[in-house]
Protein backbone atom coordinates (compact mmCIF):
# COMPACT_ATOMS: atom_id res chain seq x y z
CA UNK A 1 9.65 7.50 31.82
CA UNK A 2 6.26 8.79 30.43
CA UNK A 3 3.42 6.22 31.06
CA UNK A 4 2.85 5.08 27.13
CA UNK A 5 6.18 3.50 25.55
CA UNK A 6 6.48 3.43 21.77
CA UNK A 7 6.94 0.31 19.80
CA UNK A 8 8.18 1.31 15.68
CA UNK A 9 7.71 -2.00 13.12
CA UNK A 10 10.40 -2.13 11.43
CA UNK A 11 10.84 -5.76 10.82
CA UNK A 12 8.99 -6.43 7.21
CA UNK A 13 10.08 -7.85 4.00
CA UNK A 14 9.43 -4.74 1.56
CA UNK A 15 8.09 -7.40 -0.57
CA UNK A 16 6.45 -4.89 -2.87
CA UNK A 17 8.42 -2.39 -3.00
CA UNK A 18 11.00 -4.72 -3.95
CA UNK A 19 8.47 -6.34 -6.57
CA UNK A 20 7.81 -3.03 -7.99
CA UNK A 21 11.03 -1.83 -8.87
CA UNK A 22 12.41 -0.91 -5.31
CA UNK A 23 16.42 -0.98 -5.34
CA UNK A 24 16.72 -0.94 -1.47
CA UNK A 25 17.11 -4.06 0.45
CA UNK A 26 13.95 -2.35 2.26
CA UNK A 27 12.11 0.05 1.78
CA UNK A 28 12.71 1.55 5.29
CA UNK A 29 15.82 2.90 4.70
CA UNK A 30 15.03 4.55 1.43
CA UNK A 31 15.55 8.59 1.47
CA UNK A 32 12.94 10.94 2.17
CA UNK A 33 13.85 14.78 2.02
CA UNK A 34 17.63 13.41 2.77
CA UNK A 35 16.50 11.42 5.87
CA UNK A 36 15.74 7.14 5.63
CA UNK A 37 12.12 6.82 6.27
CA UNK A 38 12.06 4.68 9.51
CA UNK A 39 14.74 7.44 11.19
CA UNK A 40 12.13 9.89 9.85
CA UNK A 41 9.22 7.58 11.71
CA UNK A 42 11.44 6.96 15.15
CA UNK A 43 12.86 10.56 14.82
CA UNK A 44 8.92 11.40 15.12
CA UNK A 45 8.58 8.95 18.08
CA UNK A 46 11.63 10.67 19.94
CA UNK A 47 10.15 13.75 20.05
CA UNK A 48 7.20 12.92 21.62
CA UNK A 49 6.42 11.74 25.14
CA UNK A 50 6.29 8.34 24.69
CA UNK A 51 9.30 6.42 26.42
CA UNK A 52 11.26 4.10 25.82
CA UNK A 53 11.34 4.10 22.02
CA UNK A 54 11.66 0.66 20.89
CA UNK A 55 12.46 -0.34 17.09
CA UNK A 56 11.37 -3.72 16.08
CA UNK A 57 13.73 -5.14 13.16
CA UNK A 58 13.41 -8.35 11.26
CA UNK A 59 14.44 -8.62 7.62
CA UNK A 60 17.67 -5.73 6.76
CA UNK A 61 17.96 -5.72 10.30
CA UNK A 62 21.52 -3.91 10.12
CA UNK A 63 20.48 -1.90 7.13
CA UNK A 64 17.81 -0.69 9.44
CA UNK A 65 19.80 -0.32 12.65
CA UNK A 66 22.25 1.50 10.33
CA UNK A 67 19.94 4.29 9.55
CA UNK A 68 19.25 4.63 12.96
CA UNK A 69 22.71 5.03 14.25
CA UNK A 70 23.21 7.87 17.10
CA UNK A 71 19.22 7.74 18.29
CA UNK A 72 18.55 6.44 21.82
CA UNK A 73 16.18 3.70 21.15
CA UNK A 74 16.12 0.36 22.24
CA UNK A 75 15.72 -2.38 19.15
CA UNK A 76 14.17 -5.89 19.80
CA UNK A 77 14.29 -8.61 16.73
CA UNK A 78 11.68 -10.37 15.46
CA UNK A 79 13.33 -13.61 14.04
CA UNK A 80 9.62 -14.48 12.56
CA UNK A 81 9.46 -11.73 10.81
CA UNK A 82 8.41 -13.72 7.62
CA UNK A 83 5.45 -14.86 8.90
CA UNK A 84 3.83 -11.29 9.47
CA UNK A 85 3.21 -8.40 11.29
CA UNK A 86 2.00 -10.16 14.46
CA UNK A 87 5.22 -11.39 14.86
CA UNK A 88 6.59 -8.16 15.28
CA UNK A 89 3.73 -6.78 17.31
CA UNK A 90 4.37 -9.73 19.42
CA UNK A 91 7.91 -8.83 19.72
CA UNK A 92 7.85 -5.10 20.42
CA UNK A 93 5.36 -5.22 23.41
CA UNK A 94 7.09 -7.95 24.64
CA UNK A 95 10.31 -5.40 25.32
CA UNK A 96 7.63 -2.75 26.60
CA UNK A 97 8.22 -2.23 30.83
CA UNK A 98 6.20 -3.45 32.66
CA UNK A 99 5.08 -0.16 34.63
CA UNK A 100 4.13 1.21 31.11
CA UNK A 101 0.64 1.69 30.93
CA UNK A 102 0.61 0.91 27.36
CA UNK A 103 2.35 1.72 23.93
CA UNK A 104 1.75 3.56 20.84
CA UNK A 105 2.62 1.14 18.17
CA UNK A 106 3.92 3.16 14.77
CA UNK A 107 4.16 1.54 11.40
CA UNK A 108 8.01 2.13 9.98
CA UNK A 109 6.58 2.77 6.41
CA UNK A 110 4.30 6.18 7.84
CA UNK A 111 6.41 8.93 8.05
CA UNK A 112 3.80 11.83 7.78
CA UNK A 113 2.77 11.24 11.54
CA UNK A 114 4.56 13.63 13.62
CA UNK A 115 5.11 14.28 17.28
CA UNK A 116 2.23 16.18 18.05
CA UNK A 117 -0.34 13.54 16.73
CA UNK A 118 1.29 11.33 19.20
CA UNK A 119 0.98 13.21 22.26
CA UNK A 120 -2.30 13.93 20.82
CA UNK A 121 -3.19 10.55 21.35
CA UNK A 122 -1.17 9.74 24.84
CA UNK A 123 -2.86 12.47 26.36
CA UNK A 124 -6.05 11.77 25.80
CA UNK A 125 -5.87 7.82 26.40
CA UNK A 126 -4.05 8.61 29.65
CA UNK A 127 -6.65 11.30 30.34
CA UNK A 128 -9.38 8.24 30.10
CA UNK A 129 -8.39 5.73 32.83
CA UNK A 130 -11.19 3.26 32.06
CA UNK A 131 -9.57 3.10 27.74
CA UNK A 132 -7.85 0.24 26.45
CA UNK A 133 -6.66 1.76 23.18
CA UNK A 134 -6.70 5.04 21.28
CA UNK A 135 -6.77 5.70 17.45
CA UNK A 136 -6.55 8.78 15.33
CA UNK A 137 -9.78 9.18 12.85
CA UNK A 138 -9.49 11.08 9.79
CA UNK A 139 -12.51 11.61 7.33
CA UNK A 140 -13.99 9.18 9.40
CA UNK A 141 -12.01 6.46 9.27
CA UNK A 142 -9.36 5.02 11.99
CA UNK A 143 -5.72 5.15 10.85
CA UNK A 144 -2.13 4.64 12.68
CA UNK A 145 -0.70 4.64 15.46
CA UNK A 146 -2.76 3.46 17.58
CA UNK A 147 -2.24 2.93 21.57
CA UNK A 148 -2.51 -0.48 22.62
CA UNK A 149 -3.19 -0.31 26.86
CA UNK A 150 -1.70 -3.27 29.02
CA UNK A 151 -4.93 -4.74 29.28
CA UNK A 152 -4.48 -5.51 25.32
CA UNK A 153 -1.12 -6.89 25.06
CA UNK A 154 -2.38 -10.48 25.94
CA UNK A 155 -4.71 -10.18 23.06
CA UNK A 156 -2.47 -8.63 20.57
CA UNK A 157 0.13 -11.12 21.29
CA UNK A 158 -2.26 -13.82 20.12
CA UNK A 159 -2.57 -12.53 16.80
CA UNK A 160 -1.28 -14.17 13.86
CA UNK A 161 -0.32 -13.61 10.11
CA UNK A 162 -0.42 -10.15 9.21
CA UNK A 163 -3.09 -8.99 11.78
CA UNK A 164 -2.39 -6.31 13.41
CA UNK A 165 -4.57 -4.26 16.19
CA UNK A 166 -7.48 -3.53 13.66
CA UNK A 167 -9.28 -6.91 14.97
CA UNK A 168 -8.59 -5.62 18.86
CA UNK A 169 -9.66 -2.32 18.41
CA UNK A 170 -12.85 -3.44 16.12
CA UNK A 171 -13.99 -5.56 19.25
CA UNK A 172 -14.24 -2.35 22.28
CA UNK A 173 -16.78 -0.30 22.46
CA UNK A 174 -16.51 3.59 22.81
CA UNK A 175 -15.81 3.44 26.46
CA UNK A 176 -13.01 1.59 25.67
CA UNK A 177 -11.80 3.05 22.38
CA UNK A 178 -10.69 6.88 22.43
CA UNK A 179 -10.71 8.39 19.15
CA UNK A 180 -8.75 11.64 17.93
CA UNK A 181 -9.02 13.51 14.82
CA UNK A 182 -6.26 14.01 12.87
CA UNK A 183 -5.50 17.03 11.27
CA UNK A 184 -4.03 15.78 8.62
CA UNK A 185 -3.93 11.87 6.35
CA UNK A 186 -0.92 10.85 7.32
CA UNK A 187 -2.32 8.56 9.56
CA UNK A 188 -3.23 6.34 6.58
CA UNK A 189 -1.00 6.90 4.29
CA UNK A 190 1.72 4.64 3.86
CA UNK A 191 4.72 3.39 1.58
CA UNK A 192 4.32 0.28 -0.17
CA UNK A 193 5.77 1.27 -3.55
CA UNK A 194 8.16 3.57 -5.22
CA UNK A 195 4.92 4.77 -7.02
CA UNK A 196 4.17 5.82 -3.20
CA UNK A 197 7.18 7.28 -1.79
CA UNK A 198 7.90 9.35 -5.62
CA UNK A 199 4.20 10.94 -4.78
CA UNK A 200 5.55 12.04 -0.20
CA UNK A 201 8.57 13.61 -1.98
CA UNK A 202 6.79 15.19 -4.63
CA UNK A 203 4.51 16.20 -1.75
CA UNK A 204 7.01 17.14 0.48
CA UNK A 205 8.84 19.45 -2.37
CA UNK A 206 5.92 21.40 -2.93
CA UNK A 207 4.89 21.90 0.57
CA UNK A 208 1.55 20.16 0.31
């Protein structure tokens, strides 16, 4: 078991892609170059160090587990889902070990980060003993995943609405923060819209 778990949120409402003109249930399981995005996400997860992979699920939880079928992950549902991401961040490092050191927490809706941006980011919090969380940067600004160490969880698990880590990682200072470019903006790009996922595949087609 590598010393950073993964946690994938997977548990949201697609509320606008759904607004927007999205026919899926969610937008998670809609295709990307033949693959659903989240299995494109915890495919990325998989094939990095980070172990176990755990998939939170919420709202189209079997739609979601269905696209997953055949990958060794472990899934842990958020039945507050509706009331935001916190919930789910909540949830997932709740089912993280407890010998982990920490987890990298992946948004389901980013499929553009890849493997090696992930180890990228274990090795050098795990590198750091005194960290608390690492975050890629690209053109200067912080994007996901992000590790969240142990010494977080506490803090994350008091969050509520749709807050995520940004307020945690906001607070350290740059002892406690490791950053990491990113080659490329995946790290904050993500689907909220068809609009969104039309421009990844046209992306994706042409090789950009």
């Amino acid at each position: 078991m590598s010393d950073v778990a993964a946690v994938v949120l997977a548990a949201g409402q697609s509320s606008r892609f759904r607004a927007a003109g999205g026919a899926q249930e969610t937008k998670l399981v809609a295709a990307l170059d033949g693959k659903p995005i989240i299995r494109r996400v915890v495919e990325a997860a998989l094939a990095s160090q980070a172990r176990p992979v755990v998939v939170v699920t919420g709202h189209a939880r079997e739609a979601v587990e269905e696209a997953l079928s055949g990958l060794p992950v472990a899934t842990a549902f958020n039945p507050d889902y509706a009331y935001g991401l916190s919930t789910s961040l909540r949830a997932g490092l709740a089912a993280v070990p407890t010998q982990a050191r920490g987890a990298v927490v992946l948004l389901g809706d980013m499929p553009k980060v890849d493997a090696r941006l992930i180890d990228a980011l274990i090795s050098a919090f795990v590198f750091r003993p005194q960290a608390l969380a690492a975050a890629p940067v690209y053109n200067r600004k912080r994007g996901n995943p992000v590790i969240l160490g142990r010494a977080l969880f506490d803090r994350a698990a008091r969050a509520a609405g749709d807050e995520g880590a940004r307020r945690l990682l906001a607070a350290l200072d740059a002892t406690q923060l490791v950053e990491v470019e990113a080659a490329q903006g995946g790290v904050a790009f993500d689907i909220d819209t068809p609009s969104d996922l039309a421009v990844l595949r046209a992306a994706d087609r042409f090789g950009d």
